[in-house]
N, C-alpha and C. Protein backbone atom coordinates (compact mmCIF):
# COMPACT_ATOMS: atom_id res chain seq x y z
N UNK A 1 89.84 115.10 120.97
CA UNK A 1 89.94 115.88 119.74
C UNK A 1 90.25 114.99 118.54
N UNK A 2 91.15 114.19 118.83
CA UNK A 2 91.48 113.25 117.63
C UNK A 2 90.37 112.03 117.02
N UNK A 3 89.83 111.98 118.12
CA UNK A 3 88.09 111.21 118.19
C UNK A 3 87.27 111.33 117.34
N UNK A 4 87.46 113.10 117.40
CA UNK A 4 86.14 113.56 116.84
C UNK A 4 86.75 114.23 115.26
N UNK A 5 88.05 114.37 114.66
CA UNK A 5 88.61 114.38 113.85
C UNK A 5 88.29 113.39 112.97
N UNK A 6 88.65 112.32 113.25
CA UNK A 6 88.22 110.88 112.63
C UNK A 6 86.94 110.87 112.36
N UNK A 7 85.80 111.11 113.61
CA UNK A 7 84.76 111.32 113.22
C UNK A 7 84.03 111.74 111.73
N UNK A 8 85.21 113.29 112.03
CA UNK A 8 84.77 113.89 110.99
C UNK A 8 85.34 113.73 109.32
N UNK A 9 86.37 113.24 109.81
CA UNK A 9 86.91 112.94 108.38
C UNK A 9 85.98 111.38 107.28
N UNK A 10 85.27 110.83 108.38
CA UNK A 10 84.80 109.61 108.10
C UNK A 10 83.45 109.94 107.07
N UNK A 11 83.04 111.13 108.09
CA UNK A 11 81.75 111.83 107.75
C UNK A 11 82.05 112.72 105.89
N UNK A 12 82.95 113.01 106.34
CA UNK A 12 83.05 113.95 104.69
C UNK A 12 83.37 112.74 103.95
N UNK A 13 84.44 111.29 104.48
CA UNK A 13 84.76 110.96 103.09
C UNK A 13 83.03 109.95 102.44
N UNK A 14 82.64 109.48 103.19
CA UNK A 14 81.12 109.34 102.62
C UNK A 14 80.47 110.13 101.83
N UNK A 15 80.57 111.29 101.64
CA UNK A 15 79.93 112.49 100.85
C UNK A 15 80.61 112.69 99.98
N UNK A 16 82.21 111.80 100.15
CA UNK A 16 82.98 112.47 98.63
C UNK A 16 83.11 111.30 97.67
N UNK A 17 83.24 110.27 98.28
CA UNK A 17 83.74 108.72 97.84
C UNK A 17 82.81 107.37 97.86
N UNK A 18 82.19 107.12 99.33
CA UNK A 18 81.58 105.72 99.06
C UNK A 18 80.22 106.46 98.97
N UNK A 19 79.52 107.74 98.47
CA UNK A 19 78.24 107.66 98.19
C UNK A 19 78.39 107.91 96.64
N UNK A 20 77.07 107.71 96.22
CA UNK A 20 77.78 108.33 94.65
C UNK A 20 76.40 109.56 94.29
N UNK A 21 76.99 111.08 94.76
CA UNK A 21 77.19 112.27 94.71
C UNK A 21 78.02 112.70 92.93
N UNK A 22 76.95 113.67 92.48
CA UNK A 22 77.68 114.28 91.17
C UNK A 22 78.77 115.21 91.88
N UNK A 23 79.98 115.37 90.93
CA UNK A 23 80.74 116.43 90.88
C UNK A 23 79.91 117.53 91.07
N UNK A 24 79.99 118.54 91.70
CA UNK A 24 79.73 119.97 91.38
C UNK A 24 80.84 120.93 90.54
N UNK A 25 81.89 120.31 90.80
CA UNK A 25 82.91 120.79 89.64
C UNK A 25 82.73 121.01 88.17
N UNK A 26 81.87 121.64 87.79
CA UNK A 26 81.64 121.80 86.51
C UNK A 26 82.81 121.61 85.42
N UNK A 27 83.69 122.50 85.59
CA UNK A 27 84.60 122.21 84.51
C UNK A 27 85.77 120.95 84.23
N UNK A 28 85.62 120.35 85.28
CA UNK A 28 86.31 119.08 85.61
C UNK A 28 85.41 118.12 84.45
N UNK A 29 86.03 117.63 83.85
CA UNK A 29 85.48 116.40 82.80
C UNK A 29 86.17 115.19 82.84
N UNK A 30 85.58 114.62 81.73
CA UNK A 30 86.06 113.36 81.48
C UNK A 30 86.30 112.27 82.71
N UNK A 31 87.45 111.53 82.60
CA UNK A 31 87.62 110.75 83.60
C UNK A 31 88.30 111.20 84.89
N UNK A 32 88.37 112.88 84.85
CA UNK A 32 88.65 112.83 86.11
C UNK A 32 87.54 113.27 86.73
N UNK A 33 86.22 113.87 86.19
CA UNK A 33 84.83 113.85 87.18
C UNK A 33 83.90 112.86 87.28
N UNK A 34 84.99 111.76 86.30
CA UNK A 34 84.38 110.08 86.65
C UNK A 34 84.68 109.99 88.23
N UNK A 35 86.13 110.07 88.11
CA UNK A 35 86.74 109.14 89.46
C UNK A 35 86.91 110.54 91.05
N UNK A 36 86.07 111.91 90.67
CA UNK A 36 85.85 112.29 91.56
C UNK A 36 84.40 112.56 91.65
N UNK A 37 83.41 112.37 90.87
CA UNK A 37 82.07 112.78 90.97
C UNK A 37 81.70 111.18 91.62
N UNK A 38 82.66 110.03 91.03
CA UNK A 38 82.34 108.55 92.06
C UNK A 38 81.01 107.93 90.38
N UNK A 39 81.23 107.93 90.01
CA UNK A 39 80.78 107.38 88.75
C UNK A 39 80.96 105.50 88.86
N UNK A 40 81.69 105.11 89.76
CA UNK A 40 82.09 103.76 90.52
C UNK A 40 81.68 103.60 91.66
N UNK A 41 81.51 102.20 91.52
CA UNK A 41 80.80 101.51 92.78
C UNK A 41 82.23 101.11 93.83
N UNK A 42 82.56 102.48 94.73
CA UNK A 42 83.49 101.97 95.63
C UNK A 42 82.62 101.62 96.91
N UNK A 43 81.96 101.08 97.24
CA UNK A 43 81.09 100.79 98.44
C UNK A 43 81.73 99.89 99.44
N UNK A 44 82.99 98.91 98.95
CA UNK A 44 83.48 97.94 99.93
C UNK A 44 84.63 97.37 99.13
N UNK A 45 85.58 97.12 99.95
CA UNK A 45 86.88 96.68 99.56
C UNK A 45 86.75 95.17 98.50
N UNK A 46 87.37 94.80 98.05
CA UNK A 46 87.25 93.60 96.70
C UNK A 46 88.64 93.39 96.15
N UNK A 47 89.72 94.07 96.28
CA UNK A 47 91.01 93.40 96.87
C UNK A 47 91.66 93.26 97.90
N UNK A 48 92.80 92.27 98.60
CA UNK A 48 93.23 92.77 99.60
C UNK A 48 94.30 93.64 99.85
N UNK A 49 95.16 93.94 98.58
CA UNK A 49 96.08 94.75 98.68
C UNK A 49 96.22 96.38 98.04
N UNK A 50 96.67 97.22 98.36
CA UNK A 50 96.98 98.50 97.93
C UNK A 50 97.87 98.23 96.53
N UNK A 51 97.61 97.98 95.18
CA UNK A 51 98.06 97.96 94.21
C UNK A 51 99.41 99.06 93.71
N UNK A 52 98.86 100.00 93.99
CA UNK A 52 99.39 100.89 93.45
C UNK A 52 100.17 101.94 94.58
N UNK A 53 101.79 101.83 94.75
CA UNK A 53 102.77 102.57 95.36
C UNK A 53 103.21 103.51 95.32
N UNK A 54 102.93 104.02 93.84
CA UNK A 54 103.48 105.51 93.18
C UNK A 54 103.41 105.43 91.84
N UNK A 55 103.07 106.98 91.72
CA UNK A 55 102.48 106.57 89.87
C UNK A 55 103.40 107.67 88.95
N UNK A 56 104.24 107.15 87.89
CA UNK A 56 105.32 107.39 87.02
C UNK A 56 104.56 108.45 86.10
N UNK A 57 104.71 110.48 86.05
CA UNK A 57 104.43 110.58 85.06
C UNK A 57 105.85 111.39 84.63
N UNK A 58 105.97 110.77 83.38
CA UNK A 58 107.06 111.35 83.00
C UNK A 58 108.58 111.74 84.21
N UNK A 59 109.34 112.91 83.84
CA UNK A 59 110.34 113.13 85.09
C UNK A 59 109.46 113.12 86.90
N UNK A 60 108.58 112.97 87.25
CA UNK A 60 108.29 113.32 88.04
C UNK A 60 107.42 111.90 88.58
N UNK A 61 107.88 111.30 89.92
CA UNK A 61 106.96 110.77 90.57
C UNK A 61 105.63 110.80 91.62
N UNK A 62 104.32 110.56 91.24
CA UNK A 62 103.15 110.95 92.10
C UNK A 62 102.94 110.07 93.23
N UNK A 63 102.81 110.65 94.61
CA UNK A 63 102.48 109.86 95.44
C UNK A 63 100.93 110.14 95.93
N UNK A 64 100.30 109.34 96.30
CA UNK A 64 98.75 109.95 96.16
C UNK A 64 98.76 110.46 98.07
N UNK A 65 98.43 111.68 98.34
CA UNK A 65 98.19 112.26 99.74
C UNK A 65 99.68 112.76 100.33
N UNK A 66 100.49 112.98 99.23
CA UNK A 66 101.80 113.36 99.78
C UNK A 66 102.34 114.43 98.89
N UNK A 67 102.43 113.93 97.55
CA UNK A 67 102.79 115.19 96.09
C UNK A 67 101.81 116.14 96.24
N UNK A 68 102.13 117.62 95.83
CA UNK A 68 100.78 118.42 96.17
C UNK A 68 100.84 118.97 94.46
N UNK A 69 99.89 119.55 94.26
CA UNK A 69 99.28 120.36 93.30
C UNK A 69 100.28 121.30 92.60
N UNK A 70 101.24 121.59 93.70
CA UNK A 70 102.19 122.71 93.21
C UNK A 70 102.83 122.12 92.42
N UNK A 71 103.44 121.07 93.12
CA UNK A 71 104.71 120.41 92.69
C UNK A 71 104.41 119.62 91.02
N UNK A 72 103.09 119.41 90.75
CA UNK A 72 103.16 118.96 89.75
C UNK A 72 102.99 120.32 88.64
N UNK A 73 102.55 121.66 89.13
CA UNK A 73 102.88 122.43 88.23
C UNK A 73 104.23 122.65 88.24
N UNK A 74 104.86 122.59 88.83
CA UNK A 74 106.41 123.21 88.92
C UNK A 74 107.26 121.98 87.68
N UNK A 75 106.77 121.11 88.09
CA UNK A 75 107.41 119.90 86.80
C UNK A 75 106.45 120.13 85.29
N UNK A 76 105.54 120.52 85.03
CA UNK A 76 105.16 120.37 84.34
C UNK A 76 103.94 122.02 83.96
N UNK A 77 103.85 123.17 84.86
CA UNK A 77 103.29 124.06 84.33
C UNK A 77 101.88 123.85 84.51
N UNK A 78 101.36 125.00 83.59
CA UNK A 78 99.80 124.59 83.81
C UNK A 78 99.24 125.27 84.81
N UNK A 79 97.83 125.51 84.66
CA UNK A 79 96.96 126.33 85.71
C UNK A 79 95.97 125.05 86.56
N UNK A 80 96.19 125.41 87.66
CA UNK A 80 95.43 125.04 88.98
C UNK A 80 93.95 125.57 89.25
N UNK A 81 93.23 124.67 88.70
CA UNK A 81 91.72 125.20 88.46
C UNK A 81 91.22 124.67 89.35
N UNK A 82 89.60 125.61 90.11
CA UNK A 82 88.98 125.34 91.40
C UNK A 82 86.97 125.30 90.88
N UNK A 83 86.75 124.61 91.04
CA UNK A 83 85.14 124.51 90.86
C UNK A 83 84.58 123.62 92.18
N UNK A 84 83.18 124.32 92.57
CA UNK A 84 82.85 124.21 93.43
C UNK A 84 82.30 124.22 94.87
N UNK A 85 81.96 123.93 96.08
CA UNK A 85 82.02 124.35 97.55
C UNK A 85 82.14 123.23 97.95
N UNK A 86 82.96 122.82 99.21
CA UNK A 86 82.55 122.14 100.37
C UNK A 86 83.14 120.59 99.70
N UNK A 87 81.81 119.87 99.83
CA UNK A 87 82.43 118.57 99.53
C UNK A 87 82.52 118.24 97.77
N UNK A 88 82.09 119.37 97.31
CA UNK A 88 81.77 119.13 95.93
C UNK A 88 83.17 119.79 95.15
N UNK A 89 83.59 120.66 96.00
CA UNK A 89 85.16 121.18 95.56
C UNK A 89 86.23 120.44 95.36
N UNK A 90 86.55 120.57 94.05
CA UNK A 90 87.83 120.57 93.33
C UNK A 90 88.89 120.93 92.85
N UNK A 91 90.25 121.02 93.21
CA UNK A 91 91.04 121.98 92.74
C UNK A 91 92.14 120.91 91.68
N UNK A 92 92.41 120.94 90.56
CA UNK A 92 92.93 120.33 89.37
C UNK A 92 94.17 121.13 88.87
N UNK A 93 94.67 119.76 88.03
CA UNK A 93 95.33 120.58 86.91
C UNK A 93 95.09 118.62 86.06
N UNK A 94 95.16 119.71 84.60
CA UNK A 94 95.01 118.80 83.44
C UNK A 94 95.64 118.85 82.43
N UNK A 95 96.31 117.94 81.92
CA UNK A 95 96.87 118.54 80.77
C UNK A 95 96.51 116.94 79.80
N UNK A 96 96.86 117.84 78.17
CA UNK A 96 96.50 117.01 77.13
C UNK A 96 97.84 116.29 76.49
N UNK A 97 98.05 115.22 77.08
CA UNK A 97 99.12 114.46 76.45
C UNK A 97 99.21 113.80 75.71
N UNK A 98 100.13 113.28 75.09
CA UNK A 98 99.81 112.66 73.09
C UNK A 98 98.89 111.53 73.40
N UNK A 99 97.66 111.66 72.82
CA UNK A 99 97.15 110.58 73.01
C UNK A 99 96.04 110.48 74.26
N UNK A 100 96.07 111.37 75.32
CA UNK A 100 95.47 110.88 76.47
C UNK A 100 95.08 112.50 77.49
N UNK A 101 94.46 112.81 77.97
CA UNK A 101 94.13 113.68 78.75
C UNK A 101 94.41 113.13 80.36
N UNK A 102 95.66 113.94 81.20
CA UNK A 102 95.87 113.44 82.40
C UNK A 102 95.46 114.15 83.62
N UNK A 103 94.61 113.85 84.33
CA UNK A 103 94.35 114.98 85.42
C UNK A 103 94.90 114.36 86.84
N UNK A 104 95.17 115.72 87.49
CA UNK A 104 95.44 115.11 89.50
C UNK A 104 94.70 116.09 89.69
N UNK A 105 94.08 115.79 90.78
CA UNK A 105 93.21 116.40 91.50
C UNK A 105 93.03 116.41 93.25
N UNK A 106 92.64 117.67 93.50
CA UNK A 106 92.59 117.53 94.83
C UNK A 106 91.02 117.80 95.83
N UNK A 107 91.09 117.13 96.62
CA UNK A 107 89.99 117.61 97.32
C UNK A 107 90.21 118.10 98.76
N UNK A 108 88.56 118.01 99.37
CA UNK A 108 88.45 118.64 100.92
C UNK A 108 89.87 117.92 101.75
N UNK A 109 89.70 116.48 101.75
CA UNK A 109 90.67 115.62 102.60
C UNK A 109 91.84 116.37 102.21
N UNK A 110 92.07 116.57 101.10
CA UNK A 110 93.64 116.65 100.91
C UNK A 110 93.95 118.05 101.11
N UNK A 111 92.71 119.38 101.46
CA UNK A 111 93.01 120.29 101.77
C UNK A 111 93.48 121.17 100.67
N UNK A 112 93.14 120.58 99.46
CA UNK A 112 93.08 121.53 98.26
C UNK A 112 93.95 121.45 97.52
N UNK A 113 95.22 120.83 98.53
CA UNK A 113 96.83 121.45 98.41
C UNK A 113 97.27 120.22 97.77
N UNK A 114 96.92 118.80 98.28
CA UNK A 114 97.76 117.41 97.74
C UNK A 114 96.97 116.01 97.09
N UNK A 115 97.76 116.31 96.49
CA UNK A 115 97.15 114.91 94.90
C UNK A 115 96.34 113.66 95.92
N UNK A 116 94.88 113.82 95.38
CA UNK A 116 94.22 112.74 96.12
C UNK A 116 93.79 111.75 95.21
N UNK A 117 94.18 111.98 93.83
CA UNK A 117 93.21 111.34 92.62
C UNK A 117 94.18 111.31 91.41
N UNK A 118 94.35 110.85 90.83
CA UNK A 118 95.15 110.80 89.16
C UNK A 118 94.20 109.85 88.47
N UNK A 119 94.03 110.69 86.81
CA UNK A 119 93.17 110.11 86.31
C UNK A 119 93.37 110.88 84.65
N UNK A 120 93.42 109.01 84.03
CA UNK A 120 93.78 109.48 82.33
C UNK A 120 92.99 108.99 81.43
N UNK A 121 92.54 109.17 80.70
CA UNK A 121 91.62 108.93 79.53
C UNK A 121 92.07 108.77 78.13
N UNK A 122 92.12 107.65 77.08
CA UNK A 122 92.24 107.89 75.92
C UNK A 122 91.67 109.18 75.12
N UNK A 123 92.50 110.25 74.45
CA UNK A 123 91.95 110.82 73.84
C UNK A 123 92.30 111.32 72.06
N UNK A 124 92.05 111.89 71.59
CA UNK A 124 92.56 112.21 70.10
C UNK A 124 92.94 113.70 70.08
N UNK A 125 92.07 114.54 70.88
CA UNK A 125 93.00 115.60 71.33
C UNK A 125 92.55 115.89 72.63
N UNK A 126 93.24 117.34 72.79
CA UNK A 126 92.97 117.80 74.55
C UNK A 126 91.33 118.04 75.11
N UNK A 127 91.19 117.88 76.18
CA UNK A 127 89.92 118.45 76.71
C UNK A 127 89.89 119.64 76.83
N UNK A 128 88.79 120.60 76.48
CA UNK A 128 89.04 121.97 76.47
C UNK A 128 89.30 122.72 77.95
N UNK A 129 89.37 121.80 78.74
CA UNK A 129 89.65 122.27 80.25
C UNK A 129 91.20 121.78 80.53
N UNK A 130 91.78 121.13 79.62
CA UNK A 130 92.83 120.81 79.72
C UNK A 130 94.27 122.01 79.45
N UNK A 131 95.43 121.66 79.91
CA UNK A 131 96.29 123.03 79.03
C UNK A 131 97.46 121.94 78.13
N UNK A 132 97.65 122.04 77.39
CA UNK A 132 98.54 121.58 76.61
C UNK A 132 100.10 120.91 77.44
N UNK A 133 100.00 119.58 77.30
CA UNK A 133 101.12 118.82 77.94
C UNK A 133 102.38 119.40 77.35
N UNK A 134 103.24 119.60 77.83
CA UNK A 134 104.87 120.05 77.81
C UNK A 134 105.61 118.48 77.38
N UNK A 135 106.69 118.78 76.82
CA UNK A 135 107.64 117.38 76.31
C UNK A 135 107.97 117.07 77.52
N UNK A 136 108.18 115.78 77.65
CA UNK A 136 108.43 114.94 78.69
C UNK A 136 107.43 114.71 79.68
N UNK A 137 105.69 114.94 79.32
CA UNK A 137 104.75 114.51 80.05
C UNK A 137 104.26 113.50 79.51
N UNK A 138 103.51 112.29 79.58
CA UNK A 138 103.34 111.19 79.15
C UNK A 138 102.12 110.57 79.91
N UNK A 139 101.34 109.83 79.19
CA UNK A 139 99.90 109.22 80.21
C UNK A 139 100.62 108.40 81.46
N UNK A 140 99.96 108.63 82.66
CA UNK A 140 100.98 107.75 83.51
C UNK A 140 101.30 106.49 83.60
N UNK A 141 102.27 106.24 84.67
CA UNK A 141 102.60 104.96 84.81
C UNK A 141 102.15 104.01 85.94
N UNK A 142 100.86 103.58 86.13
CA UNK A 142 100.32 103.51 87.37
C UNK A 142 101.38 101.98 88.20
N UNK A 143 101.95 101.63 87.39
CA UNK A 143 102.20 100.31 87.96
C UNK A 143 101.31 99.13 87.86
N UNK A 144 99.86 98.95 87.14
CA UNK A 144 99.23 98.23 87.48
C UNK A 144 98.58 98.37 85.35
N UNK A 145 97.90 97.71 85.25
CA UNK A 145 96.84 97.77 83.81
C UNK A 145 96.53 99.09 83.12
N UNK A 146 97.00 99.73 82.64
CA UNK A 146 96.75 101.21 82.45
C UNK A 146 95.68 101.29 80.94
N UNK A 147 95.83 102.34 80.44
CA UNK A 147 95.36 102.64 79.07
C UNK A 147 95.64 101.76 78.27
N UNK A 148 94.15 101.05 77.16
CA UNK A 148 94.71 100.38 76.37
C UNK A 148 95.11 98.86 76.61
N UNK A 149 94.86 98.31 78.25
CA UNK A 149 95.19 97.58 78.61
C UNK A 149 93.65 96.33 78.33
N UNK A 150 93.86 95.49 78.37
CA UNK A 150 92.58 94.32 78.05
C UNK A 150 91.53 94.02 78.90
N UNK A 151 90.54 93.46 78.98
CA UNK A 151 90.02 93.00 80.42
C UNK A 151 90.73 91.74 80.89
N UNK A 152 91.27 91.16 79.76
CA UNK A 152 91.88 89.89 80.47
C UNK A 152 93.41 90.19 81.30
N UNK A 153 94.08 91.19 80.55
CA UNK A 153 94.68 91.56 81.91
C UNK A 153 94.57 92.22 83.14
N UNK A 154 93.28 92.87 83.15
CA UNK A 154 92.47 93.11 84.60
C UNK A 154 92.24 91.96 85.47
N UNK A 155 91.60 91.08 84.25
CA UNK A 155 91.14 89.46 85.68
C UNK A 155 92.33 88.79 85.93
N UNK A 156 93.59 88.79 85.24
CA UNK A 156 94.88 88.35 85.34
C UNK A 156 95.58 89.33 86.88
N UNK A 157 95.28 90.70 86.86
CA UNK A 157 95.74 91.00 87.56
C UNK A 157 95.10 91.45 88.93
N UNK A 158 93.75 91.37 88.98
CA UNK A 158 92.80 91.62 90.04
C UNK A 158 91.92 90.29 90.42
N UNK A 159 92.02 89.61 89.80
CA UNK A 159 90.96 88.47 89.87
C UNK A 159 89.65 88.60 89.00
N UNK A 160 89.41 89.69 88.54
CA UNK A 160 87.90 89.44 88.37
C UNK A 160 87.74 90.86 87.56
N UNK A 161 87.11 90.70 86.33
CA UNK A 161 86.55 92.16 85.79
C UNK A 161 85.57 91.99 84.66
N UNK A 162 84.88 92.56 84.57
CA UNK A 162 83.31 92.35 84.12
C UNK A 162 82.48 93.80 84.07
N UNK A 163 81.94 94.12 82.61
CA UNK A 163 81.03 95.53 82.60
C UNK A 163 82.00 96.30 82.36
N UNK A 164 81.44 97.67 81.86
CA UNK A 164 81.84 98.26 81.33
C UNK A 164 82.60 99.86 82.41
N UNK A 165 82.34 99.66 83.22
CA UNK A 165 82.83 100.20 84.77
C UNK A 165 83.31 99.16 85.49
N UNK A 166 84.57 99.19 85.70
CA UNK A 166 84.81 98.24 86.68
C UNK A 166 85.82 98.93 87.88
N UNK A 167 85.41 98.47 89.39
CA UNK A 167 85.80 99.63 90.42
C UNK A 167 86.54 98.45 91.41
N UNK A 168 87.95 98.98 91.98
CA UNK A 168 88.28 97.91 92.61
C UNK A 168 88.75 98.96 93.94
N UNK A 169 88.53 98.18 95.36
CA UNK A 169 88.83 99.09 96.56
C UNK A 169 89.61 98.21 97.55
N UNK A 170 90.57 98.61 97.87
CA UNK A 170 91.34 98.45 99.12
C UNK A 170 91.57 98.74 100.33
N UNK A 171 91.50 98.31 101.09
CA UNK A 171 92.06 99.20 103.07
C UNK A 171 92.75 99.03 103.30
N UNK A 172 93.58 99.47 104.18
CA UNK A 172 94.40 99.46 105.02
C UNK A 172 94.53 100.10 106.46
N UNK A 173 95.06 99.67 107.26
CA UNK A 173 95.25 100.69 108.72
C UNK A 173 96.11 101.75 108.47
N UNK A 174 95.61 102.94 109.42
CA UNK A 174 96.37 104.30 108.45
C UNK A 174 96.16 105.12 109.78
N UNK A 175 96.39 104.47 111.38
CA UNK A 175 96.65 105.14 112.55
C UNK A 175 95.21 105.44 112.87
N UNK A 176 94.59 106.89 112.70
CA UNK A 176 93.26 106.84 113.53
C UNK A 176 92.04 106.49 112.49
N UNK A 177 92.36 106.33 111.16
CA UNK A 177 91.37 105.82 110.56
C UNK A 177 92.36 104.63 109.36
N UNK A 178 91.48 104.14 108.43
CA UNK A 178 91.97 102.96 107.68
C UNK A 178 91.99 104.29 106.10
N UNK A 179 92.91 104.03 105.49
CA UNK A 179 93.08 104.09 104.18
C UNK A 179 92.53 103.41 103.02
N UNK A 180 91.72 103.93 102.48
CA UNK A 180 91.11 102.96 101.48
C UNK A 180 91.54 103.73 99.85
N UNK A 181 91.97 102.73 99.05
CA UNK A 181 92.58 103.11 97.60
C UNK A 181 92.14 102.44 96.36
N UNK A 182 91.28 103.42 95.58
CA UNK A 182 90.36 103.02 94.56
C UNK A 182 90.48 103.45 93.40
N UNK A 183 89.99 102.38 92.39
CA UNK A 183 90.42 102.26 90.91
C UNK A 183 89.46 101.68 90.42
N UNK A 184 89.24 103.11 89.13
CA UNK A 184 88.32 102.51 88.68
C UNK A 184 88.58 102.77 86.75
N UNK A 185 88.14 101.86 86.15
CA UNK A 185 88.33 101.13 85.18
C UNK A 185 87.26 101.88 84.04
N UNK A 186 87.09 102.45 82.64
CA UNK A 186 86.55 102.76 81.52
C UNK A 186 86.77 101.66 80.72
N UNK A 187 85.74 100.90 80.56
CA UNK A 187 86.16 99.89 79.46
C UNK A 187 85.51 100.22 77.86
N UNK A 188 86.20 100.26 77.18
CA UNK A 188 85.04 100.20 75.55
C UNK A 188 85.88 99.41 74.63
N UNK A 189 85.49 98.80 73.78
CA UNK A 189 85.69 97.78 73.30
C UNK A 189 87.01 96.71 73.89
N UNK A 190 86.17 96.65 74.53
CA UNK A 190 87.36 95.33 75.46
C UNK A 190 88.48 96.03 75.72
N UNK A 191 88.69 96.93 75.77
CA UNK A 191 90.13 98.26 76.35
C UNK A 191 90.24 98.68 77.24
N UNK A 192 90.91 99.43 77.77
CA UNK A 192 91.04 99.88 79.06
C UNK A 192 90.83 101.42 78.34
N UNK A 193 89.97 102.72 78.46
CA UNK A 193 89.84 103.62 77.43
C UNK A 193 90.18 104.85 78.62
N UNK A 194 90.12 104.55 80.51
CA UNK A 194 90.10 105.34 81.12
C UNK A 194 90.05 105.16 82.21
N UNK A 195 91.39 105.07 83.27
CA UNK A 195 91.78 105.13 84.39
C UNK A 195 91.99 106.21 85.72
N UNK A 196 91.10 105.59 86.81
CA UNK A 196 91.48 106.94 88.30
C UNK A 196 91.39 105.94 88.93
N UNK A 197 92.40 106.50 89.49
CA UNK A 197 93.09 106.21 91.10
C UNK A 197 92.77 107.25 92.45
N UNK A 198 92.63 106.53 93.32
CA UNK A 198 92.70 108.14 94.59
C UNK A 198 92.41 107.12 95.72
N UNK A 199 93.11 107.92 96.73
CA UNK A 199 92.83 107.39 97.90
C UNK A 199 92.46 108.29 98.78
N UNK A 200 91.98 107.82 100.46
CA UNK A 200 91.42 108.52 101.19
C UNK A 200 90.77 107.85 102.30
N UNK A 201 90.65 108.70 103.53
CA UNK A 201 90.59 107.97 104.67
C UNK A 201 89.17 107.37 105.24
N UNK A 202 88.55 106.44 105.80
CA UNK A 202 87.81 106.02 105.90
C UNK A 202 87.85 105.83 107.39
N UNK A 203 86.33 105.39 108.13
CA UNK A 203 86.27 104.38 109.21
C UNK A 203 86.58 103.51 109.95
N UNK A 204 87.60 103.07 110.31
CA UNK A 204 88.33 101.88 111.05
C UNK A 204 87.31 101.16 110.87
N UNK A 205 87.64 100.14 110.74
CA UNK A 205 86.47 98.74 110.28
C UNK A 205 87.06 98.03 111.56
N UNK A 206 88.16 98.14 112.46
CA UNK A 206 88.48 97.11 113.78
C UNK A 206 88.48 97.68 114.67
């Protein structure tokens, strides 16, 4: 049973992540139906480490496949929006924070219920799918190059970044399959203009 679990989880995350499949999520925008429609080339790992441990927004810390959907309304409010079927389903929340539009999002893997994705965008105001950020919400804190950040501190901190998409992927062993955790990069004028993160389970590669 656990065989064929893996199996199957291997099978959906190809359809959600390393193929690049549009969102069917219609109302999902910006950079978060970048970094779930796969708008990045995650096809194969290109660092060796999991960068990112937990991501700072405001009072509340995100863990990606552990914080669920609720919990970030409960800190922060907001409606839990669903577009979609199957592998193309999305369930969100977004809000418009000074400066930046922040979304978490969930998918099939995560069962609808827990943050598989965080993803922020420079903006000037909210996305109209967005709900208005509450005081004490803030673009996050990924731990790593965020908004606004340079390309030279991308190649400073990844080795290597180039183009105007830039997608970086990680593995790890994660019991019956490997964990893989991906980031991908909006660049416009030499900036960092729009960041997602998400992780999710993959194929044992050993």
């Amino acid at each position: 049973m656990r065989t064929r679990i893996a199996a199957l989880t291997a099978t959906l995350l190809a359809a959600l992540v390393l193929t690049a499949i549009p969102a069917s999520a219609a109302g999902l925008d910006g950079m978060g139906q970048a970094i779930f429609g796969n708008s990045f080339n995650f096809s194969k790992a290109n660092i060796e480490k999991a960068p990112v441990k937990a991501i700072g927004v405001g009072k509340l810390t995100v863990q990606l496949q552990r914080t669920k959907l609720k919990d970030v309304q409960k800190a922060f409010g907001g409606t839990i929006r669903r577009e979609g079927d199957g592998a193309g389903r999305a369930d969100w929340l977004c809000y418009g924070a000074e400066g930046a539009n922040v979304w978490f999002i969930s998918n099939a893997l995560g069962g609808y219920e827990f943050v598989m994705m965080v993803a922020a965008e420079a903006a000037s105001k909210p996305s109209k799918s967005c709900d208005a950020a509450p005081a004490g919400l803030t673009a996050p804190n990924f731990g790593i190059p965020g908004l606004g950040a340079s390309t030279a501190e991308l190649k400073a901190t990844f080795g290597a970044a180039s183009g105007s998409k830039i997608a970086y992927r990680s593995d790890r062993p994660g019991g019956y399959s490997d964990i893989a955790q991906y980031i991908g990069y909006l660049i416009k004028g030499g900036k960092v203009a729009g960041i997602g993160i998400g992780e999710t389970s993959v194929q044992t590669a050993h």
